[in-house]
Each structure stands twice: as structure tokens, then as C-alpha cells.
PDB file of N, CA and C in Angstrom:
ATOM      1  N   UNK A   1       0.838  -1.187   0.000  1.00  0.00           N
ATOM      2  CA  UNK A   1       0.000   0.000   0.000  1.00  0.00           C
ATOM      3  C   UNK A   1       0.878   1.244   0.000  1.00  0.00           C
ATOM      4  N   UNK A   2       0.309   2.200  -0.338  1.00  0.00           N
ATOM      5  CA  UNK A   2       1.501   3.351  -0.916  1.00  0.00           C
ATOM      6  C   UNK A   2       0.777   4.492  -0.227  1.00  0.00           C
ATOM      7  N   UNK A   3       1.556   5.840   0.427  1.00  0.00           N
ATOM      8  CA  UNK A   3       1.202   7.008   1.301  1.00  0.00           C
ATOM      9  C   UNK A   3      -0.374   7.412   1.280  1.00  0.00           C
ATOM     10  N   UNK A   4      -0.733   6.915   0.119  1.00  0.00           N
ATOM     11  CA  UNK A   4      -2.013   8.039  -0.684  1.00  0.00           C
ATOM     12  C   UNK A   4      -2.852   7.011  -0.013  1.00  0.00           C
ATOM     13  N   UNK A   5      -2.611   5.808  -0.144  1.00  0.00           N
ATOM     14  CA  UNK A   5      -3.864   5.048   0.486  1.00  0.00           C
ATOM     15  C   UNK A   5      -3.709   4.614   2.166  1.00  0.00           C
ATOM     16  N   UNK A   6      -2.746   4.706   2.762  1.00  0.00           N
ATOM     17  CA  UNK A   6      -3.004   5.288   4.272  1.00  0.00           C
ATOM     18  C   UNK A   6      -3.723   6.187   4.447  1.00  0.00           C
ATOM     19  N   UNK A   7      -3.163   7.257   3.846  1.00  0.00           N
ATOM     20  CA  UNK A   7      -4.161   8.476   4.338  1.00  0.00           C
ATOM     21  C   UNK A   7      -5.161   8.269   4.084  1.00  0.00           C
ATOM     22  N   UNK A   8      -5.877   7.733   3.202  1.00  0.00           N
ATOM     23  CA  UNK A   8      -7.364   7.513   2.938  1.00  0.00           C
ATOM     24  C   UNK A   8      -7.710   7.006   3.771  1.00  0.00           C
ATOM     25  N   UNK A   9      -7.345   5.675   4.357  1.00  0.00           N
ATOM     26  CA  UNK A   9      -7.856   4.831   5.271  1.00  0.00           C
ATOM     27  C   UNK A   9      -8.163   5.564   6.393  1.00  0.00           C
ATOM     28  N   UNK A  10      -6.961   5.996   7.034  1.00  0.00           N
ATOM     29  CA  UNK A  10      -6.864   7.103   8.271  1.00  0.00           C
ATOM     30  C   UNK A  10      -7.689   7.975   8.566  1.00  0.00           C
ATOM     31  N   UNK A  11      -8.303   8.763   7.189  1.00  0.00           N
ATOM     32  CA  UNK A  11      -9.339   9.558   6.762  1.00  0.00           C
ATOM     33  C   UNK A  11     -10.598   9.156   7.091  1.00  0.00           C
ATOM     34  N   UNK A  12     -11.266   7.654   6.301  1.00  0.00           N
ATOM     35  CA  UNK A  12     -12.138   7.326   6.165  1.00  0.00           C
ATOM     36  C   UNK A  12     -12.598   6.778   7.590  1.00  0.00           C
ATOM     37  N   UNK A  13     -11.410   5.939   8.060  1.00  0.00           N
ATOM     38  CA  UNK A  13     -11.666   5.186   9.598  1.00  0.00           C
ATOM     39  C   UNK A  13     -12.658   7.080  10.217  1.00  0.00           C
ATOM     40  N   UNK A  14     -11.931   7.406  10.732  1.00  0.00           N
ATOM     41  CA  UNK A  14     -12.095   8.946  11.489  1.00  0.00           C
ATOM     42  C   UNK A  14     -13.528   9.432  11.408  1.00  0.00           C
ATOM     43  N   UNK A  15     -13.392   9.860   9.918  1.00  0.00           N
ATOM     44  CA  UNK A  15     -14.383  10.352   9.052  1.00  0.00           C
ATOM     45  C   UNK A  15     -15.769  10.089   8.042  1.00  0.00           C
ATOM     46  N   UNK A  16     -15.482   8.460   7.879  1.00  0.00           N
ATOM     47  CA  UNK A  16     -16.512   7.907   7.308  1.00  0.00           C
ATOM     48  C   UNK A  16     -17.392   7.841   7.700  1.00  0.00           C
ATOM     49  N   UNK A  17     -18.659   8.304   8.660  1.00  0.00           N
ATOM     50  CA  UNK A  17     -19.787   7.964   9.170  1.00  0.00           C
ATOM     51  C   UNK A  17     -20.552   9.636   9.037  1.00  0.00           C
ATOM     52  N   UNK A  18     -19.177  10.499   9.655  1.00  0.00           N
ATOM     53  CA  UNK A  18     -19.998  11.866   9.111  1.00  0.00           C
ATOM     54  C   UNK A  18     -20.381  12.277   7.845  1.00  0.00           C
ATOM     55  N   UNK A  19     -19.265  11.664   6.995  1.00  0.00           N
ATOM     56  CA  UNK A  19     -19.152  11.781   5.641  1.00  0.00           C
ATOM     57  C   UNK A  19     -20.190  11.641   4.671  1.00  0.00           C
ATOM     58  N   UNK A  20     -21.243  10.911   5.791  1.00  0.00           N
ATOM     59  CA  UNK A  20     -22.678  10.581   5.119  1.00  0.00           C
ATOM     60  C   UNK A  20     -23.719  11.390   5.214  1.00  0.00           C
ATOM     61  N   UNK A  21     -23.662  11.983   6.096  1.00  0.00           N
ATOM     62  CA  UNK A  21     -24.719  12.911   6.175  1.00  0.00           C
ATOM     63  C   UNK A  21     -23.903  14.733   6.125  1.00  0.00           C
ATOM     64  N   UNK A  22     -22.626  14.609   5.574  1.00  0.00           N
ATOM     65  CA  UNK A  22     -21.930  15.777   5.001  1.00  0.00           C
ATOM     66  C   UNK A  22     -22.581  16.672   4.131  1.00  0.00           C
ATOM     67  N   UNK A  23     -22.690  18.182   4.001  1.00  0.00           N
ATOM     68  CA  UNK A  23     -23.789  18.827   3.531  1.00  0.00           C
ATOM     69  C   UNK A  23     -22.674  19.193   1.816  1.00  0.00           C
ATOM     70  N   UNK A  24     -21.273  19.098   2.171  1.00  0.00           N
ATOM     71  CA  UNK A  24     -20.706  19.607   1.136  1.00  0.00           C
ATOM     72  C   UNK A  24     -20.809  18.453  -0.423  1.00  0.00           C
ATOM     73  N   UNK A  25     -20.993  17.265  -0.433  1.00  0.00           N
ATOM     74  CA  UNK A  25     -21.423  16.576  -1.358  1.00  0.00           C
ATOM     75  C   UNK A  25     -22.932  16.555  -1.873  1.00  0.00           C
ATOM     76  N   UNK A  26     -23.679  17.712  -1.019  1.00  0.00           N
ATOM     77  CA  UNK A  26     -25.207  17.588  -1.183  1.00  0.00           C
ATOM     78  C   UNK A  26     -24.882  18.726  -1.844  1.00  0.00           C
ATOM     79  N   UNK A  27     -24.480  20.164  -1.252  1.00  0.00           N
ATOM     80  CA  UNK A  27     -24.083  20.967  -2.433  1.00  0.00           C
ATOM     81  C   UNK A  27     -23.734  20.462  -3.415  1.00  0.00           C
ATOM     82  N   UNK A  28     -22.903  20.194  -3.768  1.00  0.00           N
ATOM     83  CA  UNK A  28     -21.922  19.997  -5.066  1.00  0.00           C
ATOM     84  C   UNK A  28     -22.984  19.195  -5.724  1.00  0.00           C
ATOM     85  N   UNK A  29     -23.478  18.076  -5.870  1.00  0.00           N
ATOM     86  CA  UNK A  29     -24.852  17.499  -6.317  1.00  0.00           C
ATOM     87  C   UNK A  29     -25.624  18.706  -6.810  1.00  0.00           C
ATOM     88  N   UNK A  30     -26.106  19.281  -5.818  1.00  0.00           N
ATOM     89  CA  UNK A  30     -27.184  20.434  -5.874  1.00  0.00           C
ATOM     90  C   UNK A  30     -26.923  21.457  -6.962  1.00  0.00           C
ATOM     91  N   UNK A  31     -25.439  21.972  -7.311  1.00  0.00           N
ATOM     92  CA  UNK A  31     -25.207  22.604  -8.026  1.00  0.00           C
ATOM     93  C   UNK A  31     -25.203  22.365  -9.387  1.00  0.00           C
ATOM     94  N   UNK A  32     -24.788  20.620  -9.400  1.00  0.00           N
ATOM     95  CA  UNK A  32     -24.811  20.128 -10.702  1.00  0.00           C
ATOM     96  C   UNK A  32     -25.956  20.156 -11.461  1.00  0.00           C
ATOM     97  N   UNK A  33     -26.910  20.138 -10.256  1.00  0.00           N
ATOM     98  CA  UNK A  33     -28.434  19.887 -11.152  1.00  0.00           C
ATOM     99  C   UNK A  33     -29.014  21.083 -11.194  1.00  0.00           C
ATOM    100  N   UNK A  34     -28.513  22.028 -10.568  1.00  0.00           N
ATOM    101  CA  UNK A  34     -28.696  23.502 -11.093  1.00  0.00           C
ATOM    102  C   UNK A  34     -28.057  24.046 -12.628  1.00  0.00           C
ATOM    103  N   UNK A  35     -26.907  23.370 -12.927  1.00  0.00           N
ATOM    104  CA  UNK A  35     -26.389  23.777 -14.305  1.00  0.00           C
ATOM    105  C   UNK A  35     -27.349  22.798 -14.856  1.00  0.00           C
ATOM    106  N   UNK A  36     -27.815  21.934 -15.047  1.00  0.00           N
ATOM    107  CA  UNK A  36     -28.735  21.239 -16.037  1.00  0.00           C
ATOM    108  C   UNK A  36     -29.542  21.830 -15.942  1.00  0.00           C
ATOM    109  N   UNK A  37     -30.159  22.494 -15.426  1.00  0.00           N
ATOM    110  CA  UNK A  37     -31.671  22.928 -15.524  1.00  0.00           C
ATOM    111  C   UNK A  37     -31.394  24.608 -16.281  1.00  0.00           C
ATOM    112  N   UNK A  38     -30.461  25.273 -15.613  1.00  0.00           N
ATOM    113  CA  UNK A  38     -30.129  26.301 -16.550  1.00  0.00           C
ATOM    114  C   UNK A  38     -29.532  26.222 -17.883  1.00  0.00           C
ATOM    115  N   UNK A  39     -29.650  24.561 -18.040  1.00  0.00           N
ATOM    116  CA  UNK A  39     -29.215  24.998 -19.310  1.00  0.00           C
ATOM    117  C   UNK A  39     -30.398  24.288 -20.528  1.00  0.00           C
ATOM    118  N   UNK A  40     -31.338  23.626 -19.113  1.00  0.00           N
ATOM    119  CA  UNK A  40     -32.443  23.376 -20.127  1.00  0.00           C
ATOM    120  C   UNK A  40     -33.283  24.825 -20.435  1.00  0.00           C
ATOM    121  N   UNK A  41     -33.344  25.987 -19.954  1.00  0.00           N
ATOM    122  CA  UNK A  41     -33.946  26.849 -19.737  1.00  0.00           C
ATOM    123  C   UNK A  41     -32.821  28.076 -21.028  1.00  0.00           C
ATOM    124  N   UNK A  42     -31.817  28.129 -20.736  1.00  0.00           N
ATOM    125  CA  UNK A  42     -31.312  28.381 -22.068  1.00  0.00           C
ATOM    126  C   UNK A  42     -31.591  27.918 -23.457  1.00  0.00           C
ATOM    127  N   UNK A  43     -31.540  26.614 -23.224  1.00  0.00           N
ATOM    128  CA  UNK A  43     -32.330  25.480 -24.806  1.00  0.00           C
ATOM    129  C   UNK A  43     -33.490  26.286 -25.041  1.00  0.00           C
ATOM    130  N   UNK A  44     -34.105  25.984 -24.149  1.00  0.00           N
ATOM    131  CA  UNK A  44     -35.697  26.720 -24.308  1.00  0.00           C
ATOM    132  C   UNK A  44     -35.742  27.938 -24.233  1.00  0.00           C
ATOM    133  N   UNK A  45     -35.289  29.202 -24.166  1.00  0.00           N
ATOM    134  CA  UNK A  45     -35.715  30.435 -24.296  1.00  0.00           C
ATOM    135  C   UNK A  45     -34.350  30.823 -25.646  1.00  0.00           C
ATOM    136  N   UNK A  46     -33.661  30.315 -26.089  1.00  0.00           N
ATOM    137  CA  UNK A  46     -32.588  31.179 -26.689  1.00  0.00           C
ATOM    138  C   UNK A  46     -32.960  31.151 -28.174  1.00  0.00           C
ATOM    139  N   UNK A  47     -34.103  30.252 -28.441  1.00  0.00           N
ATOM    140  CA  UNK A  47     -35.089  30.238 -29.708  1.00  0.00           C
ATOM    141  C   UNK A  47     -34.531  28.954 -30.816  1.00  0.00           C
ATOM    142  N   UNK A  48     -33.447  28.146 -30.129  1.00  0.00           N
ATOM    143  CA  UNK A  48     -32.820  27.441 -30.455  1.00  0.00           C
ATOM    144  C   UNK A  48     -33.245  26.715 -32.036  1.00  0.00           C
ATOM    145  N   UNK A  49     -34.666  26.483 -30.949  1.00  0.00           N
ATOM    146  CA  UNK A  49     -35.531  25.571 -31.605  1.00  0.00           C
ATOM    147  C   UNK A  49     -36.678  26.460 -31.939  1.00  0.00           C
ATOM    148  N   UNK A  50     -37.227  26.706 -32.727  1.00  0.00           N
ATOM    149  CA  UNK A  50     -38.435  27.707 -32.708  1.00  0.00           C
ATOM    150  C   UNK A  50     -39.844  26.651 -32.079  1.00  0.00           C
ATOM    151  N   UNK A  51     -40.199  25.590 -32.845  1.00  0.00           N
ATOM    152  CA  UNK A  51     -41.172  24.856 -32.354  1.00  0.00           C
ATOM    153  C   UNK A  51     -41.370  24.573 -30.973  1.00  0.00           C
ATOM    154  N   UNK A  52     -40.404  24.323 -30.351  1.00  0.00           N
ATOM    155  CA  UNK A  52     -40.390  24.188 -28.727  1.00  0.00           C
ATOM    156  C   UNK A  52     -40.532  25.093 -28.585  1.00  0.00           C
ATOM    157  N   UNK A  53     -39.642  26.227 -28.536  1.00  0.00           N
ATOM    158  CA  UNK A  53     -40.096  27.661 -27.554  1.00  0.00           C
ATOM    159  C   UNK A  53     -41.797  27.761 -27.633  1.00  0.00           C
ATOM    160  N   UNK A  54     -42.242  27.556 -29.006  1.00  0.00           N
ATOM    161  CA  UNK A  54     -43.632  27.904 -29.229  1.00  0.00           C
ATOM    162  C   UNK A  54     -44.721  27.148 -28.639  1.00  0.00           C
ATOM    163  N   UNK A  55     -44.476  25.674 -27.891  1.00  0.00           N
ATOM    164  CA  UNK A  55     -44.968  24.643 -27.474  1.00  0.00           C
ATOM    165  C   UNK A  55     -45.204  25.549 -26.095  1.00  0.00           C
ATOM    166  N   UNK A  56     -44.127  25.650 -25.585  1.00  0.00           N
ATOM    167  CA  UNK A  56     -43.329  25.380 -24.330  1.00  0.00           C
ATOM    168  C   UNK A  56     -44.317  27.751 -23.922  1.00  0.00           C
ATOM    169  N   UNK A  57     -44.080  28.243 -24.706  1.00  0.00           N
ATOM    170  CA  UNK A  57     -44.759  29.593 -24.696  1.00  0.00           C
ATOM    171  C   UNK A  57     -46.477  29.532 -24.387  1.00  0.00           C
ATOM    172  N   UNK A  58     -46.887  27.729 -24.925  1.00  0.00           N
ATOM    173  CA  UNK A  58     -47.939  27.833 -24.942  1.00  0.00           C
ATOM    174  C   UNK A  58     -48.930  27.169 -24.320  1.00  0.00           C
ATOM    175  N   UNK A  59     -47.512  25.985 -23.400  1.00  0.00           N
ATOM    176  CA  UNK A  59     -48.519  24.828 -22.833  1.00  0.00           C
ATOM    177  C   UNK A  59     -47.902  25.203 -21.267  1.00  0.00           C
ATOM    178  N   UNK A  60     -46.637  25.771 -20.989  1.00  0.00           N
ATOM    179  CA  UNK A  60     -46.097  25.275 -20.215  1.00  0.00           C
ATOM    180  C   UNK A  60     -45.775  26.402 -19.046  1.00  0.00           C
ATOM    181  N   UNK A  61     -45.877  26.118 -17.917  1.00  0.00           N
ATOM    182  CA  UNK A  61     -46.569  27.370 -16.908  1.00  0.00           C
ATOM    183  C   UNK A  61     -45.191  27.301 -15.957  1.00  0.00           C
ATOM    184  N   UNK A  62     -44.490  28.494 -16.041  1.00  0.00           N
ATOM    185  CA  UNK A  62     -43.136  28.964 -15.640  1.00  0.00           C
ATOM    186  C   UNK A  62     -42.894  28.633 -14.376  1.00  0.00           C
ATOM    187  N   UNK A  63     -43.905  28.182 -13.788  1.00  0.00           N
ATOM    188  CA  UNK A  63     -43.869  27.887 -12.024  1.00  0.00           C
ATOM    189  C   UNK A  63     -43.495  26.568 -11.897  1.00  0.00           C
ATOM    190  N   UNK A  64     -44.369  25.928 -12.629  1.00  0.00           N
ATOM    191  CA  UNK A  64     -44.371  24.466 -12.628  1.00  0.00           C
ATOM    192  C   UNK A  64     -42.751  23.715 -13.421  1.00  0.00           C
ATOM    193  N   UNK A  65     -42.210  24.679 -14.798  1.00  0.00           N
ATOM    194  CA  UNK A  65     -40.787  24.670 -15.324  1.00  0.00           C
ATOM    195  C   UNK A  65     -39.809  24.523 -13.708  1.00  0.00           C
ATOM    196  N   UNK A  66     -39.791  25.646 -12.959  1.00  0.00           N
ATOM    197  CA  UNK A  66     -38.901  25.948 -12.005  1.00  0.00           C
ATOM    198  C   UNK A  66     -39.304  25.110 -11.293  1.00  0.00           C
ATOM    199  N   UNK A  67     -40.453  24.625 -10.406  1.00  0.00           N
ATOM    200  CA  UNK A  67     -40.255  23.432  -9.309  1.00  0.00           C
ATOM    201  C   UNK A  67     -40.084  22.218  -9.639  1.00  0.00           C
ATOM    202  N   UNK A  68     -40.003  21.963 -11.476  1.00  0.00           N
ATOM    203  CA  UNK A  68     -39.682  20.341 -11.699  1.00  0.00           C
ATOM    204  C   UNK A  68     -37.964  20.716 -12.170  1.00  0.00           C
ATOM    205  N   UNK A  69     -37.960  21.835 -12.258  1.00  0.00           N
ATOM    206  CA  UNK A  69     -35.951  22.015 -12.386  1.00  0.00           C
ATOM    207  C   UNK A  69     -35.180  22.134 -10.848  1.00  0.00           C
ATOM    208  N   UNK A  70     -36.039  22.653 -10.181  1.00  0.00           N
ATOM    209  CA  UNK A  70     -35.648  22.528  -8.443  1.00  0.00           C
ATOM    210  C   UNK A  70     -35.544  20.774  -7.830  1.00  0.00           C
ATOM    211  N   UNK A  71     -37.064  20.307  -8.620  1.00  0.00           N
ATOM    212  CA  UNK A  71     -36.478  18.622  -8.101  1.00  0.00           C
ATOM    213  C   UNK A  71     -35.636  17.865  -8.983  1.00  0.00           C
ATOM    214  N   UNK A  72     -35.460  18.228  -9.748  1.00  0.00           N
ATOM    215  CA  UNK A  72     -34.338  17.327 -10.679  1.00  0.00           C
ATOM    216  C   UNK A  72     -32.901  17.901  -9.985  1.00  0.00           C
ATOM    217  N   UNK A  73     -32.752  18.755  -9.372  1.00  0.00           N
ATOM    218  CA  UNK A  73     -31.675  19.722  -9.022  1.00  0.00           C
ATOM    219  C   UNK A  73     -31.443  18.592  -7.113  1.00  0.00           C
ATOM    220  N   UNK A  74     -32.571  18.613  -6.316  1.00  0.00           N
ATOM    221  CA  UNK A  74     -32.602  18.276  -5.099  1.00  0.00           C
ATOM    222  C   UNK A  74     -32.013  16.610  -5.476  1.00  0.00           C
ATOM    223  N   UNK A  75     -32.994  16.015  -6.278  1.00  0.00           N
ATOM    224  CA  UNK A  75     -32.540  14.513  -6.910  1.00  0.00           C
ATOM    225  C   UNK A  75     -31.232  14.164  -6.732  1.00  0.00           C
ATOM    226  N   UNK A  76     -30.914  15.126  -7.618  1.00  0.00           N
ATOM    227  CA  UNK A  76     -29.272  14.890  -8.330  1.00  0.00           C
ATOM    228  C   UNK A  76     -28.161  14.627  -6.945  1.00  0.00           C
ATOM    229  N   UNK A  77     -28.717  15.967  -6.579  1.00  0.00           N
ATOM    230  CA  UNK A  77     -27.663  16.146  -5.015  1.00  0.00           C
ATOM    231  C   UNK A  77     -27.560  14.819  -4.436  1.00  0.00           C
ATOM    232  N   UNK A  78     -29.496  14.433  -3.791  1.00  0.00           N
ATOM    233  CA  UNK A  78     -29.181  13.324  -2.697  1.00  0.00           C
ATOM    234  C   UNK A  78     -28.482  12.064  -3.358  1.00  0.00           C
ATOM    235  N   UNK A  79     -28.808  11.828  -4.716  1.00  0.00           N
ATOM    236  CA  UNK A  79     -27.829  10.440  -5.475  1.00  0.00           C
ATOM    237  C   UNK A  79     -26.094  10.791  -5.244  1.00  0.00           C
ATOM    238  N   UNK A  80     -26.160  12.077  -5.695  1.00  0.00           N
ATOM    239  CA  UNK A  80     -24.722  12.116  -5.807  1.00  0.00           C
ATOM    240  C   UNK A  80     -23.744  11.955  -4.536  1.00  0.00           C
ATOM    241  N   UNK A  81     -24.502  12.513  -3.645  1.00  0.00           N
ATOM    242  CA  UNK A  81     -24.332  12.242  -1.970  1.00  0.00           C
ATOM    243  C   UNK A  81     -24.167  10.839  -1.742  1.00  0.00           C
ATOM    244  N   UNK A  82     -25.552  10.492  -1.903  1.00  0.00           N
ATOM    245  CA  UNK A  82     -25.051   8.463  -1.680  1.00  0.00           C
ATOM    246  C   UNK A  82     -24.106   7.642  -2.803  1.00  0.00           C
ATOM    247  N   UNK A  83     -23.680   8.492  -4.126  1.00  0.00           N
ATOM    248  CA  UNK A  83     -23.018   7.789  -4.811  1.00  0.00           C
ATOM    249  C   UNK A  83     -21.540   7.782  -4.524  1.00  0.00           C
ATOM    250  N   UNK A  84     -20.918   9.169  -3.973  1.00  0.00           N
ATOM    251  CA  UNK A  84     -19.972   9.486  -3.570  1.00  0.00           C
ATOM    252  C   UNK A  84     -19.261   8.703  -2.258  1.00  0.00           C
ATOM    253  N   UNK A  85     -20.427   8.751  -1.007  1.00  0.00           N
ATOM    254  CA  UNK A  85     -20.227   7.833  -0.001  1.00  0.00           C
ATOM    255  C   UNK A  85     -20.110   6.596  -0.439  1.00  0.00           C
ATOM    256  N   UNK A  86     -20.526   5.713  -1.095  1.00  0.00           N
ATOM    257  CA  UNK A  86     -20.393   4.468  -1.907  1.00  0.00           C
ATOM    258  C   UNK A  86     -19.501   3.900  -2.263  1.00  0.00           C
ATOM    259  N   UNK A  87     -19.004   4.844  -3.135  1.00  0.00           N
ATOM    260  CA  UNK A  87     -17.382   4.913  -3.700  1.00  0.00           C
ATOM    261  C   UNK A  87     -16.605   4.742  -3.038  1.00  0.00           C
ATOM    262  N   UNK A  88     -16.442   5.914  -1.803  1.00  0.00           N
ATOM    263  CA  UNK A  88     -15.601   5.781  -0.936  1.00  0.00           C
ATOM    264  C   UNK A  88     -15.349   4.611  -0.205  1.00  0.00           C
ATOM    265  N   UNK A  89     -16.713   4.580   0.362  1.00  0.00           N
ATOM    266  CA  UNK A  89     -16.866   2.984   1.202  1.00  0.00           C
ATOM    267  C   UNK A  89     -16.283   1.496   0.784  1.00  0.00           C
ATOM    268  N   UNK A  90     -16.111   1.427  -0.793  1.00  0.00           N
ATOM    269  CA  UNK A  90     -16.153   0.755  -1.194  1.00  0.00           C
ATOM    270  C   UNK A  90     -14.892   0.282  -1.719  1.00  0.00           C
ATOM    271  N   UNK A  91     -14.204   1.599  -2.035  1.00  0.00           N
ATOM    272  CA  UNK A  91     -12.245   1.596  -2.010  1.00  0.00           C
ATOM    273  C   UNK A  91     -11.800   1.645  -0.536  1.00  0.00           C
ATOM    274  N   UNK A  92     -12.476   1.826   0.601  1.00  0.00           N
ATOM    275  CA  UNK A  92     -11.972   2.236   2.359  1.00  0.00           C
ATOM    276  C   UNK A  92     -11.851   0.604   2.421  1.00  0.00           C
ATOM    277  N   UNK A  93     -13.083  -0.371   1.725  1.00  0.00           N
ATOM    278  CA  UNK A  93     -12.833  -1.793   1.887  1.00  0.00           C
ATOM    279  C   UNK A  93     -12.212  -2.534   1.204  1.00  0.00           C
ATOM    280  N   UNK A  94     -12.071  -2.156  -0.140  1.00  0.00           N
ATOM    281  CA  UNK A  94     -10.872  -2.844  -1.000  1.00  0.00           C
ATOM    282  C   UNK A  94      -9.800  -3.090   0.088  1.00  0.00           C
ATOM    283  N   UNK A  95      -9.265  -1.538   0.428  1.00  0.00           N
ATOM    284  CA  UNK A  95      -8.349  -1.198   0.584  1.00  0.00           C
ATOM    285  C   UNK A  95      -7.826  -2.110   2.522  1.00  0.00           C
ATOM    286  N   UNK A  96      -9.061  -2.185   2.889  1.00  0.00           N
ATOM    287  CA  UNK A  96      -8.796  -2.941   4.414  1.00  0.00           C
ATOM    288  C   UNK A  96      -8.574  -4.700   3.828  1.00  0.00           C
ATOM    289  N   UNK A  97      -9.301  -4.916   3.029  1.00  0.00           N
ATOM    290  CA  UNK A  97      -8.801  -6.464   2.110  1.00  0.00           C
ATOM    291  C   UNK A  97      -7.566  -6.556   1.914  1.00  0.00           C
ATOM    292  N   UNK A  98      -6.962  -5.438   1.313  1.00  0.00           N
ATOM    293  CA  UNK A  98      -5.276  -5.271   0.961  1.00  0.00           C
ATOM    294  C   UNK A  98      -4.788  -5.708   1.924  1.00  0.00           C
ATOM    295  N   UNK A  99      -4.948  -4.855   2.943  1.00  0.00           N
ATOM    296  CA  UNK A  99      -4.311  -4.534   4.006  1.00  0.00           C
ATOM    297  C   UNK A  99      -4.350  -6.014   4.937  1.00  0.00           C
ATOM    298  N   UNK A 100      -5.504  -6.415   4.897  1.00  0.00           N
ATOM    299  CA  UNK A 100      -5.230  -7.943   5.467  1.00  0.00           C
ATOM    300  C   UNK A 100      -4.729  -8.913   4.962  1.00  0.00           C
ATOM    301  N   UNK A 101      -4.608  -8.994   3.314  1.00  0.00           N
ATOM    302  CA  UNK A 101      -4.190  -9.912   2.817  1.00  0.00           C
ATOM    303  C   UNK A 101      -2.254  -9.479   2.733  1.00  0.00           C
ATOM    304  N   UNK A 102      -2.183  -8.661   3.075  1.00  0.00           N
ATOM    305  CA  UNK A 102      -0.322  -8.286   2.909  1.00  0.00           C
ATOM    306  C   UNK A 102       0.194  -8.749   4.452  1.00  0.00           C
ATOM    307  N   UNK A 103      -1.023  -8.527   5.355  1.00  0.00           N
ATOM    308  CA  UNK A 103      -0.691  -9.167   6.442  1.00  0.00           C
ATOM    309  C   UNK A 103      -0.704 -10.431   6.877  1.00  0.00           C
ATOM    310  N   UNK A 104      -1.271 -11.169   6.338  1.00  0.00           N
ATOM    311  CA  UNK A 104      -1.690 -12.246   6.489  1.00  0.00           C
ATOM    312  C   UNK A 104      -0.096 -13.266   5.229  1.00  0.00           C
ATOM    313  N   UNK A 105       0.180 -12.700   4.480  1.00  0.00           N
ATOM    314  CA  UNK A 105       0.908 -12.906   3.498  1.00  0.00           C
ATOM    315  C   UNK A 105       2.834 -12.770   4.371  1.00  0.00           C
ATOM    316  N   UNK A 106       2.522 -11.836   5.338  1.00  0.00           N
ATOM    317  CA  UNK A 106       3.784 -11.720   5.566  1.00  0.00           C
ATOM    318  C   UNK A 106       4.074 -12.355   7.224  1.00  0.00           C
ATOM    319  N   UNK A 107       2.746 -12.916   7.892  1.00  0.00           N
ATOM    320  CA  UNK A 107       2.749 -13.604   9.351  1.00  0.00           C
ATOM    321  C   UNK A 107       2.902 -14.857   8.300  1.00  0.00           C
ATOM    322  N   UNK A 108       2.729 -15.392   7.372  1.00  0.00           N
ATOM    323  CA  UNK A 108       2.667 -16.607   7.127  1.00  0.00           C
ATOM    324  C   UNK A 108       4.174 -17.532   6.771  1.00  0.00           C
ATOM    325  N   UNK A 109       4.500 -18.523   7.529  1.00  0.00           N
ATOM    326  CA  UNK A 109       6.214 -18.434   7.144  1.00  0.00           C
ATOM    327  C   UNK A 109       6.267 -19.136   6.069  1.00  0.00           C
ATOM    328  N   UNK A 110       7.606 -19.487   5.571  1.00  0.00           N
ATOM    329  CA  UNK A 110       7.853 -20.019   4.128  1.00  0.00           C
ATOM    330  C   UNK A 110       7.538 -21.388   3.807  1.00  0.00           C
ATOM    331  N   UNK A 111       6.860 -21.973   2.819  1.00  0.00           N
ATOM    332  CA  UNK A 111       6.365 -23.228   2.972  1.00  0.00           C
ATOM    333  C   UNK A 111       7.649 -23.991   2.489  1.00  0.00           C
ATOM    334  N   UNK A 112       7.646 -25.131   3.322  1.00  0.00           N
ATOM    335  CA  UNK A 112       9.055 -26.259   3.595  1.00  0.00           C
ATOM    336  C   UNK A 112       8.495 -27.082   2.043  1.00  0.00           C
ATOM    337  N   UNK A 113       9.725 -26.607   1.575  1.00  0.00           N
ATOM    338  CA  UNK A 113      10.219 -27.540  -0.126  1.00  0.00           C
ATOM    339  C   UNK A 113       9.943 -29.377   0.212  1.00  0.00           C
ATOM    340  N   UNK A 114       8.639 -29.993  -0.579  1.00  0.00           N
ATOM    341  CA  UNK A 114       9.072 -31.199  -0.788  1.00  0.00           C
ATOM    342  C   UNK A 114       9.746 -31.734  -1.604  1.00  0.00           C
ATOM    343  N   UNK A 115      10.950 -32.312  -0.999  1.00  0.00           N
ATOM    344  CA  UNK A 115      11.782 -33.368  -1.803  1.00  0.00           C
ATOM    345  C   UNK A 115      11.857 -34.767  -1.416  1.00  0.00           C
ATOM    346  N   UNK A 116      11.941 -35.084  -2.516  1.00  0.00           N
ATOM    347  CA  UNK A 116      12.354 -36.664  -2.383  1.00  0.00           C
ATOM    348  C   UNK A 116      13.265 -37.026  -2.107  1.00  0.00           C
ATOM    349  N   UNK A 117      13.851 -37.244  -1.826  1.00  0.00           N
ATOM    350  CA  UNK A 117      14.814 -38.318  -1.226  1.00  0.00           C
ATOM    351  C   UNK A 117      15.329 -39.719  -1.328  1.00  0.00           C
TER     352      UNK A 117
END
């Protein structure tokens, strides 16, 4: 195992349980699904398309646009939140597998050569 993945471990042991209910991966989520939605809202107003704008001018009620771009936005966050913790969790255990199997590899002594005789 090499510096970068101690520290992780060290990290994760410590830190992994807050890490789940951490607000800064709910941002960062949150933001992502804020650029999608501004940029569905660019698509749609920049005349891109003329037929949509004209659909969308005529069926589609600006309140209801913004609270289904607010939940696609909230969505995004809480997945990305549990996808992130996941990840982590999931290299924190690779990485304790390593760690037992190098140990287990180096308590074990050298196996005695059969020869014949």
C-alpha cells in the first residue's frame, strides 16, 4: 500500500460515518443539477428551436418549469451524496482487504520444499 492510500484509510476510519450525512457533497450534487436545468432553460428560451419555444410559450406554466428544475436539481444532489459515499466505502474496503491480505501474506512463514529423497 503506498502514502495516498493510508491516508485515505486514516481519513475514512475517522471520518466515514460523518461523511454521510456531510452537507458539502449535497451541495456539489445540488449545483450540478442547477447547471442542467439552466441549461435546459437556455435550450428553451434562446429560440434554439423555434417549435419548442412555441410549445413550451404555450402549454407550459413557468412555475411548474422551475419546481420540476428545483427537483431534478434536489434529486441529483441526494444520489450524488449516496453515490460518492459508496465509492468511498467501497475503495476504504478494497483497501482494508489489501491490508489484510499483505498481512496475512507476511505472518505466514515459508512453505518447507518437498523433496524426495
Amino acid at each position: 500500500m503506498n502514502q495516498e492510500d493510508r491516508k485515505f484509510m486514516e481519513y475514512w476510519e475517522a471520518c466515514g460515518e460523518s461523511e454521510k450525512n456531510s452537507p458539502k457533497p449535497l451541495l456539489m450534487g445540488f449545483s450540478s443539477g442547477l447547471v442542467f436545468g439552466v441549461a435546459t432553460l437556455v435550450s428553451l428560451f434562446s429560440g434554439w428551436d423555434k417549435r419548442a419555444g412555441m410549445v413550451a410559450n404555450s402549454r407550459l406554466n413557468m412555475g411548474l418549469l422551475l419546481l420540476i428544475i428545483l427537483a431534478v436539481a434536489v434529486f441529483i444532489a441526494y444520489f450524488y451524496r449516496i453515490y460518492r459515499w459508496e465509492r468511498n466505502e467501497e475503495h476504504y474496503q478494497s483497501l482494508l482487504a489489501k491490508k489484510k491480505r499483505e498481512n496475512k501474506d507476511t505472518m505466514q512463514p515459508p512453505a518447507a520444499e518437498n523433496g524426495l529423497t
